[in-house]
C-alpha atoms as a PDB file:
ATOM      1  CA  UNK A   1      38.101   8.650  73.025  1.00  0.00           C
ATOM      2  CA  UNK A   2      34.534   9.821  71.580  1.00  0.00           C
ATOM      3  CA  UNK A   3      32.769   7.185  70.285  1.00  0.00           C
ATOM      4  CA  UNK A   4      31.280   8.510  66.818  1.00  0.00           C
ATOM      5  CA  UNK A   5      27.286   7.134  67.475  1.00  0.00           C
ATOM      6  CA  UNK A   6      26.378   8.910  63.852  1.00  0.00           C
ATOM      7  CA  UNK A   7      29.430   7.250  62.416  1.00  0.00           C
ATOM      8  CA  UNK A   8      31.085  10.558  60.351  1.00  0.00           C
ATOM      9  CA  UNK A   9      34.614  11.245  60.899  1.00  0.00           C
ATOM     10  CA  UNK A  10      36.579  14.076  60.577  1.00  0.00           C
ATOM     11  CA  UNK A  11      39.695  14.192  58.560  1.00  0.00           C
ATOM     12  CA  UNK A  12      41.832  13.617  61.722  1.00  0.00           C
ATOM     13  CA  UNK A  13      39.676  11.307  63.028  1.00  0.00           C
ATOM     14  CA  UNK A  14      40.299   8.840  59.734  1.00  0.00           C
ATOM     15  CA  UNK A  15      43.926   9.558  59.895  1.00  0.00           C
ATOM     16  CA  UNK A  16      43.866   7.963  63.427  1.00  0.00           C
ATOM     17  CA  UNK A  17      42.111   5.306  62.121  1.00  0.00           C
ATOM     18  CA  UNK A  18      43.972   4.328  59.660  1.00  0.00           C
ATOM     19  CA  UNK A  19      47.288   5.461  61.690  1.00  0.00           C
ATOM     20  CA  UNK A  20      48.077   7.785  58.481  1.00  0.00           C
ATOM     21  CA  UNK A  21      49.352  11.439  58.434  1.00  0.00           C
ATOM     22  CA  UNK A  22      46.328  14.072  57.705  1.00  0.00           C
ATOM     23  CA  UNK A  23      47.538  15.163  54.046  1.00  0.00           C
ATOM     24  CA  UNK A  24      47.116  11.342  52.915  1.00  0.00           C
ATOM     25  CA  UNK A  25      43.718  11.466  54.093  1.00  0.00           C
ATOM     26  CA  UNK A  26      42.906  14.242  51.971  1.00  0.00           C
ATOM     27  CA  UNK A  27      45.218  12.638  48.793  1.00  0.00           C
ATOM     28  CA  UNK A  28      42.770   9.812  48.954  1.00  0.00           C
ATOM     29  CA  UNK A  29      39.597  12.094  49.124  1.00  0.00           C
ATOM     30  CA  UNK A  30      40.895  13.773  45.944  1.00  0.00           C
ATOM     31  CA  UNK A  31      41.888  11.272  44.091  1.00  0.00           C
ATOM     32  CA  UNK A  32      39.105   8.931  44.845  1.00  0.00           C
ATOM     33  CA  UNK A  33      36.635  11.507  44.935  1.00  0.00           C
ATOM     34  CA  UNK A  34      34.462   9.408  42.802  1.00  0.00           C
ATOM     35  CA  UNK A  35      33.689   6.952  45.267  1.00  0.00           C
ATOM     36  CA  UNK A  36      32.637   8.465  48.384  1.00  0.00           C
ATOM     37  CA  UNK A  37      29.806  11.275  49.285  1.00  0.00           C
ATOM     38  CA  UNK A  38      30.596  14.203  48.442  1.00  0.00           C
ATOM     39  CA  UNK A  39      31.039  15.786  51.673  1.00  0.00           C
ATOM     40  CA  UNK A  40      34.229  14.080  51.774  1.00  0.00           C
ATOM     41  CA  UNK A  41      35.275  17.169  49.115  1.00  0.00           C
ATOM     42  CA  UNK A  42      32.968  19.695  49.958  1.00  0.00           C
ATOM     43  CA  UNK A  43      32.932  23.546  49.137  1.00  0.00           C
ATOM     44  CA  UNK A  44      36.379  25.692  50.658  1.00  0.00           C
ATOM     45  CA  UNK A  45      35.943  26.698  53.977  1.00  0.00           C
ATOM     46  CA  UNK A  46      33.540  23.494  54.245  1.00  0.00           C
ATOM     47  CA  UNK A  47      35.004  20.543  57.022  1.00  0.00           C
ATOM     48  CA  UNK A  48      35.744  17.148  55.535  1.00  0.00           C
ATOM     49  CA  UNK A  49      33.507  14.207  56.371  1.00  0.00           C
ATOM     50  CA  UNK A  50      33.428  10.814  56.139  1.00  0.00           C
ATOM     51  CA  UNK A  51      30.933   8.440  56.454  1.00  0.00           C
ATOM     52  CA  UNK A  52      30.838   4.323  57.361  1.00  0.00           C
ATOM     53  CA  UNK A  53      30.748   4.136  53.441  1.00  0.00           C
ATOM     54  CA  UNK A  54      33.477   6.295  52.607  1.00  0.00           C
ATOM     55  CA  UNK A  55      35.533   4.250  55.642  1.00  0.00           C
ATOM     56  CA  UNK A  56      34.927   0.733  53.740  1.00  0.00           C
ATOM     57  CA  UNK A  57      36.542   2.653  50.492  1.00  0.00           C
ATOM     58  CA  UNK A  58      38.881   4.353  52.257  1.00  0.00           C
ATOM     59  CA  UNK A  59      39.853   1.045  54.078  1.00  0.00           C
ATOM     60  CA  UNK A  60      40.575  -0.455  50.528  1.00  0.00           C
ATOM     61  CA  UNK A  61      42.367   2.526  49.577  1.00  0.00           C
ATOM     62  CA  UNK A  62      45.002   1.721  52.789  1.00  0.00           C
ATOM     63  CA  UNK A  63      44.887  -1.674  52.284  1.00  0.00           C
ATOM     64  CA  UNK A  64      46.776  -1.196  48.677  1.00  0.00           C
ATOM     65  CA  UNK A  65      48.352   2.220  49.051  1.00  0.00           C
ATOM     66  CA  UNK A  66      52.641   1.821  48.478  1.00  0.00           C
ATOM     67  CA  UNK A  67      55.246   4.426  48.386  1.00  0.00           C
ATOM     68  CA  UNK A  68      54.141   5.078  44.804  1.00  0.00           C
ATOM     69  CA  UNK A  69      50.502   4.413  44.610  1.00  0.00           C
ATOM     70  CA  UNK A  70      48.982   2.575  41.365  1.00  0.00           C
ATOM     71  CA  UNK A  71      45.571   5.100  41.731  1.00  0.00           C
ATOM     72  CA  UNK A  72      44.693   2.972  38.279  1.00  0.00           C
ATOM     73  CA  UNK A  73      44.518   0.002  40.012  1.00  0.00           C
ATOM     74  CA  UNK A  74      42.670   0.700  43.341  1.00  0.00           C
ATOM     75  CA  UNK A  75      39.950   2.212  41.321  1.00  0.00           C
ATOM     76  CA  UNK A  76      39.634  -1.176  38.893  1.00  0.00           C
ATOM     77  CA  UNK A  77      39.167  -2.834  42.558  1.00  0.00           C
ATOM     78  CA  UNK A  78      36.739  -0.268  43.511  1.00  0.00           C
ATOM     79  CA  UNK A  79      34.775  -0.296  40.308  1.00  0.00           C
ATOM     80  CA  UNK A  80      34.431  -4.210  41.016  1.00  0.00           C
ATOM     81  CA  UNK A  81      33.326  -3.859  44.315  1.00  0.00           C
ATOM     82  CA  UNK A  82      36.547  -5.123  45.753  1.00  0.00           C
ATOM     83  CA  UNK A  83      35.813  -2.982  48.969  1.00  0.00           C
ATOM     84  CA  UNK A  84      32.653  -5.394  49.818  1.00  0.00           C
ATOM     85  CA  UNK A  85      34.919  -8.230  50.348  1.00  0.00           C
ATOM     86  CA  UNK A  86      34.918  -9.197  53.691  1.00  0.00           C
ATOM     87  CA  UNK A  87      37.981  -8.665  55.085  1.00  0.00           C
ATOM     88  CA  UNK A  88      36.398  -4.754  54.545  1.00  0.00           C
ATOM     89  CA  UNK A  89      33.250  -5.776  56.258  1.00  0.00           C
ATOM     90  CA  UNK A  90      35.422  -7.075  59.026  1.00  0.00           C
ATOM     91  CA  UNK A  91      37.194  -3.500  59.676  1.00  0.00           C
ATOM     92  CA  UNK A  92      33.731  -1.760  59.498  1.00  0.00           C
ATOM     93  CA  UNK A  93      32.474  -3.469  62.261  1.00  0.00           C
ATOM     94  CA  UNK A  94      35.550  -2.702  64.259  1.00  0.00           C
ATOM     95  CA  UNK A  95      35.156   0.923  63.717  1.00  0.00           C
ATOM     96  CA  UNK A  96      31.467   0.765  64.274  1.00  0.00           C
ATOM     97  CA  UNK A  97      29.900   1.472  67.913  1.00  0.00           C
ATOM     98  CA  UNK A  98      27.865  -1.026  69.445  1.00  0.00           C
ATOM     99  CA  UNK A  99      24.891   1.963  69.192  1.00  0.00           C
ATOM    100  CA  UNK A 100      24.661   4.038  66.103  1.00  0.00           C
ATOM    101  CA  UNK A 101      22.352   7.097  64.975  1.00  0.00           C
ATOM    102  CA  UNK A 102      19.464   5.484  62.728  1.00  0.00           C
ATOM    103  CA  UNK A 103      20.900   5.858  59.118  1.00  0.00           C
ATOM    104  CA  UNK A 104      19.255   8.011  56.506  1.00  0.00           C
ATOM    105  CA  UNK A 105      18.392   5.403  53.980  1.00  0.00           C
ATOM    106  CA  UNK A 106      16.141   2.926  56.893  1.00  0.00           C
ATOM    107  CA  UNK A 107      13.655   1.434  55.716  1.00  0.00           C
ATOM    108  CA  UNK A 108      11.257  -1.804  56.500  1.00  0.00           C
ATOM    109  CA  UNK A 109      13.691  -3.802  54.511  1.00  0.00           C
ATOM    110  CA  UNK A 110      16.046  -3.663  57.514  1.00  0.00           C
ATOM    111  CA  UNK A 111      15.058  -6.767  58.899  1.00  0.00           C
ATOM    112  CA  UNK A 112      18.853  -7.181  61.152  1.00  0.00           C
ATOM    113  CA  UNK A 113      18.078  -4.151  63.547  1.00  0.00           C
ATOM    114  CA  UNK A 114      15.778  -2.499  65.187  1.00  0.00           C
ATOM    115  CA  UNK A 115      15.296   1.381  66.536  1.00  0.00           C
ATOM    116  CA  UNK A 116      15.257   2.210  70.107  1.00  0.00           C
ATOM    117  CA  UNK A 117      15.297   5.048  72.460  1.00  0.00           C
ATOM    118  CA  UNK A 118      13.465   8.849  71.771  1.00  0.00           C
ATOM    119  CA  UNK A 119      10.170   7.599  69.395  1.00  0.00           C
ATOM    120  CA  UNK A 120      10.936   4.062  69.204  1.00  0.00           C
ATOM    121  CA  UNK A 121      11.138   3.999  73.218  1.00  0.00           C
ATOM    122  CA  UNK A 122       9.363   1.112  74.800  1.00  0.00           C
ATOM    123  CA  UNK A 123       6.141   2.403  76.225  1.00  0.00           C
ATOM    124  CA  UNK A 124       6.156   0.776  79.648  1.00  0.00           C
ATOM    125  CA  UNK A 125       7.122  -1.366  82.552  1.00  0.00           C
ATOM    126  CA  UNK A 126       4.842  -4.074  81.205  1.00  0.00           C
ATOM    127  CA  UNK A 127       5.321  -4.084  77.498  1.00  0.00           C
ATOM    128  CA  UNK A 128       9.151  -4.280  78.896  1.00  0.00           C
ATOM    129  CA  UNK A 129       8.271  -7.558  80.809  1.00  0.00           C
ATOM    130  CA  UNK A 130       6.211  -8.449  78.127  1.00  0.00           C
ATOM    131  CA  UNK A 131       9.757  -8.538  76.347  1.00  0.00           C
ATOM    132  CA  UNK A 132      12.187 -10.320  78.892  1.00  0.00           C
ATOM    133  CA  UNK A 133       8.966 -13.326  79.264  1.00  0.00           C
ATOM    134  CA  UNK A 134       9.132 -13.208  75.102  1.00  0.00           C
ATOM    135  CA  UNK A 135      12.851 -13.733  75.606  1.00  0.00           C
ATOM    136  CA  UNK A 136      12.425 -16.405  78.371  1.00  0.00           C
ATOM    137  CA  UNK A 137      10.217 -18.246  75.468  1.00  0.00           C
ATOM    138  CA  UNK A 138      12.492 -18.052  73.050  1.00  0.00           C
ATOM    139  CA  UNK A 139      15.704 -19.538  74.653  1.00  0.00           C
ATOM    140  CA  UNK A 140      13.957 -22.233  75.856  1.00  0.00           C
ATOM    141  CA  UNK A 141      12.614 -22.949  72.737  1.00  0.00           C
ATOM    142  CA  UNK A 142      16.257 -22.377  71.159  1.00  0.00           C
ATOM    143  CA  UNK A 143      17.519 -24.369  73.973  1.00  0.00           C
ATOM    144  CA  UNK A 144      15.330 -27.380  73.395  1.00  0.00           C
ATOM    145  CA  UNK A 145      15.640 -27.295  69.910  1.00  0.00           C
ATOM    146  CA  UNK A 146      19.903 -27.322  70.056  1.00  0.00           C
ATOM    147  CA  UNK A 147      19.803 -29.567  73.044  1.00  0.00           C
ATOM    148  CA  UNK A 148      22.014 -27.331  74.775  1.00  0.00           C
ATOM    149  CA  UNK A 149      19.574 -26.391  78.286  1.00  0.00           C
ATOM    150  CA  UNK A 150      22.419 -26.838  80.955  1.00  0.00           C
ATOM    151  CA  UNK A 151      24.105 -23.683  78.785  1.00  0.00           C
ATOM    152  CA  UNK A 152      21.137 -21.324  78.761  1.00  0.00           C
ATOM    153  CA  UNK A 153      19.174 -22.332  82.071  1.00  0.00           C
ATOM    154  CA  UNK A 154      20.556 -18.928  84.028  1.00  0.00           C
ATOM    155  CA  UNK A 155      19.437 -16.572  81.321  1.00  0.00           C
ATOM    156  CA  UNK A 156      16.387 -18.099  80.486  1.00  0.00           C
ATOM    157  CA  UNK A 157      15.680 -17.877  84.562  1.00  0.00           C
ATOM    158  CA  UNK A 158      16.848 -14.480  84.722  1.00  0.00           C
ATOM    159  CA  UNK A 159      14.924 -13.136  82.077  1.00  0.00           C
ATOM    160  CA  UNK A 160      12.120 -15.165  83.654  1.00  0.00           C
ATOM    161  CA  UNK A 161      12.781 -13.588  86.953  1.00  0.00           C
ATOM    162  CA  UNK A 162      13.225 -10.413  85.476  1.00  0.00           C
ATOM    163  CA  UNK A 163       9.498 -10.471  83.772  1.00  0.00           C
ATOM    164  CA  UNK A 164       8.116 -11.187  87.001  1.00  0.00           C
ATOM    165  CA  UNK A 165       9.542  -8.746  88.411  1.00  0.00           C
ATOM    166  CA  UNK A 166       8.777  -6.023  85.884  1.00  0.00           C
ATOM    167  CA  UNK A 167       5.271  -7.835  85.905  1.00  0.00           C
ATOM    168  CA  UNK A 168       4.475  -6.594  89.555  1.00  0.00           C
ATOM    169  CA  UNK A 169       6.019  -3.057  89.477  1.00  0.00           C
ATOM    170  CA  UNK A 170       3.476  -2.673  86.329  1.00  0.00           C
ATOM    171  CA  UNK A 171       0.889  -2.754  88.597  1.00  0.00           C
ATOM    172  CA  UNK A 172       1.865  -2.369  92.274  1.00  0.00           C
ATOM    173  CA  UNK A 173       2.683   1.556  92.401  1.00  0.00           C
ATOM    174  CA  UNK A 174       4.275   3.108  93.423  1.00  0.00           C
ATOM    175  CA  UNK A 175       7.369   0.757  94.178  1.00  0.00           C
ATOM    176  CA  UNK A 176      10.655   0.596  95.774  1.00  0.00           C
ATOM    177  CA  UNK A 177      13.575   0.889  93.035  1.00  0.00           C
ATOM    178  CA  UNK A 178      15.216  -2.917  94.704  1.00  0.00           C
ATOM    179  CA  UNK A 179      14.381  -6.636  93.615  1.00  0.00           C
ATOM    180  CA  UNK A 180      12.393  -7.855  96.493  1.00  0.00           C
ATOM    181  CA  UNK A 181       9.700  -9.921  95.369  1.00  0.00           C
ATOM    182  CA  UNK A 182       8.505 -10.877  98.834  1.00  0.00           C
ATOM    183  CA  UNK A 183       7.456  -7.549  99.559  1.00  0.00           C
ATOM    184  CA  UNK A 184       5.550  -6.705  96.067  1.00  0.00           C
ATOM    185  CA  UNK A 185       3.662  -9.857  96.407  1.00  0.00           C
ATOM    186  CA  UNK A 186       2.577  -9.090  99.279  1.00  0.00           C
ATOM    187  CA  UNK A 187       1.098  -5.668  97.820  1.00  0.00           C
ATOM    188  CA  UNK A 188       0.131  -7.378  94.915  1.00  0.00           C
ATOM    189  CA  UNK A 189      -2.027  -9.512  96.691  1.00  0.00           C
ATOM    190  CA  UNK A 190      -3.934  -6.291  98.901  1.00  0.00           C
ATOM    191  CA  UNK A 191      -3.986  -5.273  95.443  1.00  0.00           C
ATOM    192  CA  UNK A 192      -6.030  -7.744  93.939  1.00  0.00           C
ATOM    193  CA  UNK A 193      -8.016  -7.750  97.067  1.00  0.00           C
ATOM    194  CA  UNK A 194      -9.234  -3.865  97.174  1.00  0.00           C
ATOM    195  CA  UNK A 195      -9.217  -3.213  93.495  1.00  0.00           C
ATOM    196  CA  UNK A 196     -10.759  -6.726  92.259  1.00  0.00           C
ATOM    197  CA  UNK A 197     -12.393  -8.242  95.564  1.00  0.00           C
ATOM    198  CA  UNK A 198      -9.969 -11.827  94.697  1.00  0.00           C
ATOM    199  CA  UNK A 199      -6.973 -13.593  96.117  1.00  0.00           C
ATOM    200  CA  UNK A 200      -4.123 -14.491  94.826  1.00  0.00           C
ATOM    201  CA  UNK A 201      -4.060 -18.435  93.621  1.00  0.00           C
ATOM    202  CA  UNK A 202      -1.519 -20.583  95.229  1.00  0.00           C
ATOM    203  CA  UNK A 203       0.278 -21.668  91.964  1.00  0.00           C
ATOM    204  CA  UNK A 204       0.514 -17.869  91.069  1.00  0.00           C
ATOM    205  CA  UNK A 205       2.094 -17.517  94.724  1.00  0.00           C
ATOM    206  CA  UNK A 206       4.487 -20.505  94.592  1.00  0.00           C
ATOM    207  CA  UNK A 207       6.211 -18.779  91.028  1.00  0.00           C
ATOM    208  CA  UNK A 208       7.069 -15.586  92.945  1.00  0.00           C
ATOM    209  CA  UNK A 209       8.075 -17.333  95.999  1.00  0.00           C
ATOM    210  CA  UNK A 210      10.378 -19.570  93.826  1.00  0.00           C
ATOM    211  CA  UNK A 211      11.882 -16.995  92.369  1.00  0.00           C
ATOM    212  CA  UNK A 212      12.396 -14.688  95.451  1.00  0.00           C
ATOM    213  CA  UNK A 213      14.009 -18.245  97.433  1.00  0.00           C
ATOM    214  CA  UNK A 214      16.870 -18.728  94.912  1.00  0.00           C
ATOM    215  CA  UNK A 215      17.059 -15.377  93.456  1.00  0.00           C
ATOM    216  CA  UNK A 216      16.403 -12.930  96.199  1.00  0.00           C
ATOM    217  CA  UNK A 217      18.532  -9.827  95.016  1.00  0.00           C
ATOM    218  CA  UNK A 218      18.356 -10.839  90.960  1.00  0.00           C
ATOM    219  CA  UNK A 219      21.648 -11.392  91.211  1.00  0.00           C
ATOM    220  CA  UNK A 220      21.670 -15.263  91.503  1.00  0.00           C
ATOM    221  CA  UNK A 221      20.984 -15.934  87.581  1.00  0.00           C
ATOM    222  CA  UNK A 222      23.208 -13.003  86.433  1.00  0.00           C
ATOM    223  CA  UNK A 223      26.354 -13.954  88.446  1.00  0.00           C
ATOM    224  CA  UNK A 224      25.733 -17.801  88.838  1.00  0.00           C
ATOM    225  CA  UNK A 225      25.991 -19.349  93.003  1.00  0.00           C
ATOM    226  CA  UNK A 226      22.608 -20.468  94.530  1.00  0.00           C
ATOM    227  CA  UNK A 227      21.219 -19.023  97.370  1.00  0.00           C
ATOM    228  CA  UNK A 228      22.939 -20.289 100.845  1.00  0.00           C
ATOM    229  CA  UNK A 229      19.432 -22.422 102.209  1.00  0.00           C
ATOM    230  CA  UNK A 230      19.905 -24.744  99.415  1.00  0.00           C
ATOM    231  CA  UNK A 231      21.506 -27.941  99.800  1.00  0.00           C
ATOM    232  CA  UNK A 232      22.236 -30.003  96.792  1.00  0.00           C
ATOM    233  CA  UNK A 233      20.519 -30.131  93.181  1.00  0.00           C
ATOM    234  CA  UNK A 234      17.612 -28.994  91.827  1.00  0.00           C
ATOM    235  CA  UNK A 235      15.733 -30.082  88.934  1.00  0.00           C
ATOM    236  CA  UNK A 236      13.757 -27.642  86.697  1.00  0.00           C
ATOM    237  CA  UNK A 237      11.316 -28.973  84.031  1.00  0.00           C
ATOM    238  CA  UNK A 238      11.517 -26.132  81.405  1.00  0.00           C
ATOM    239  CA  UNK A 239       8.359 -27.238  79.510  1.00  0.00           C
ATOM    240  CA  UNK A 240       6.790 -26.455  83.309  1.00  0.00           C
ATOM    241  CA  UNK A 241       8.020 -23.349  83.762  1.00  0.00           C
ATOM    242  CA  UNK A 242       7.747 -21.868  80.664  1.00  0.00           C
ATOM    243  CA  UNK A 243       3.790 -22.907  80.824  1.00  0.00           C
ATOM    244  CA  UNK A 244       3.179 -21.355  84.436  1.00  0.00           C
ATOM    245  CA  UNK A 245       5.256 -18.103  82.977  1.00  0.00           C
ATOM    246  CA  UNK A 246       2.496 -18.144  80.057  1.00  0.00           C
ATOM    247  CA  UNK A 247      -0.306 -18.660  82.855  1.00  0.00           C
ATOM    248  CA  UNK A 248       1.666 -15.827  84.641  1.00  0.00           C
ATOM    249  CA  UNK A 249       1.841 -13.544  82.061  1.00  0.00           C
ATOM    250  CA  UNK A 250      -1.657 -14.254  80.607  1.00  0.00           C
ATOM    251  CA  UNK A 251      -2.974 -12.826  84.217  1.00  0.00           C
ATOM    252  CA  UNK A 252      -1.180  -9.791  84.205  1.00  0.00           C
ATOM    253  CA  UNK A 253      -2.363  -8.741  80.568  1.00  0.00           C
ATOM    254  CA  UNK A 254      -6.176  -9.601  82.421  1.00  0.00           C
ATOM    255  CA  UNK A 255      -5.198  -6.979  84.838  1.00  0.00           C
ATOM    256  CA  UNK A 256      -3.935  -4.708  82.342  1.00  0.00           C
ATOM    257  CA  UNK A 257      -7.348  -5.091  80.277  1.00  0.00           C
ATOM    258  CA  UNK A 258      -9.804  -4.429  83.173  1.00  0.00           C
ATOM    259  CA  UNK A 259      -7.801  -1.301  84.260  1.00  0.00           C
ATOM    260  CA  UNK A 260      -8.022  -0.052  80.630  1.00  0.00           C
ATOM    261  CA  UNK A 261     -11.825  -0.889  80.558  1.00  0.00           C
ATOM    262  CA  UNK A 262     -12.640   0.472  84.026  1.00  0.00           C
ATOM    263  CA  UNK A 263     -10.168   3.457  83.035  1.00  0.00           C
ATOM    264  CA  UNK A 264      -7.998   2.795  85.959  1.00  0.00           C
END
């Protein structure tokens, strides 16, 4: 199966859908012509298509269609939106991919999506661990806020983690593709000390080393099991870590600014 990523079908395509010989597919394009683009009855010699629209009318169309159809009254349902009900939405979304081509009519009133890949690409490394340390922020703030901390903790560590991670690849390069931590902090800190005559302060240190301790392989907060040294609980404050993530990620965008000043 080819998932359809710019969501227009083919007439044999709907009839598999809708588990419905080809000929009815094109009975309910003629009939119902009215209510779906027009490339679903295009010019001769011209390919039927249908598009997520046409499916949510099309979907009605099933949905009523007997032995001896009552065309009259599908199109009354039609006419009064019937097809917007949400038993329709419901079979839209299980005919639509997870990722779709960006649809013609988007605009800045889609406020339930976003655009990614090709022009809407995120630049890089560090505005993408500027994004998993936003996300870290925001589930603990969600977490607090629904009491529910013991059910988020692991991803709001991994994406934690993850930022750190993507924090020191930013601007130790080049690096080795794995998730060792111990060995970029230790470039990171010849970094600091050849390119901005400074050291690296302890508290800065003790994050990374955390991290690298119970999550050596980034594996530990995706797949759940400590690492084997530890013995017994662990508490973890997440007012404190999410304030020495913001101190973390506030010196990282100081980096950032002095290479762009010095044009490094």
């Amino acid at each position: 199966m080819i998932l359809k990523y710019d969501m227009t079908f083919g007439v044999s395509e709907v009839a598999r859908i809708f588990d419905v010989h080809r000929d009815v597919v094109k009975d309910w394009a003629y009939h119902f012509s009215d209510y779906l683009k027009p490339e679903a009855n295009p010019s001769k010699g011209t390919p039927r298509t249908f598009t997520a629209a046409d499916l949510r009318v099309l979907a009605y169309v099933y949905m009523h269609w007997e032995e001896q159809p009552d065309y009259e009254s599908i199109k009354i349902g039609l006419n009064i939106d019937s097809h917007f009900e949400e038993q329709y939405d419901s079979f839209l979304t299980m005919t639509t991919p997870l990722f779709q081509e960006p649809p013609e009519d988007l605009d800045g009133t889609w406020r339930h999506g976003t655009v990614i890949g090709g022009m809407s690409e995120i630049g890089d490394i560090f505005a993408l661990a500027e994004s998993y340390k936003l996300a870290g922020d925001m589930l603990v703030d969600a977490a607090r806020a629904a009491d529910e901390i013991y059910e988020l903790i692991y991803p709001i560590i991994y994406n934690y983690r993850h930022a750190t991670e993507l924090y020191l690849k930013a601007v130790v390069t080049p690096y080795r593709e794995n998730h060792d931590l111990s060995w970029l902090v230790q470039e990171f800190k010849t970094l600091l000390k050849s390119e901005f005559d400074s050291t690296l302060p302890q508290w800065f240190e003790n994050i990374i080393l955390a991290f690298n301790d119970f999550d050596p392989d980034s594996t530990t907060f995706r797949y759940g099991g400590f690492a084997s040294f530890l013995q017994g609980e662990v508490w973890v404050d997440l007012v404190h870590v999410k304030t020495l993530m913001g101190w973390l990620a506030l010196s990282f965008q100081n980096i950032r600014h002095r290479r762009v000043a010095t044009g490094k």
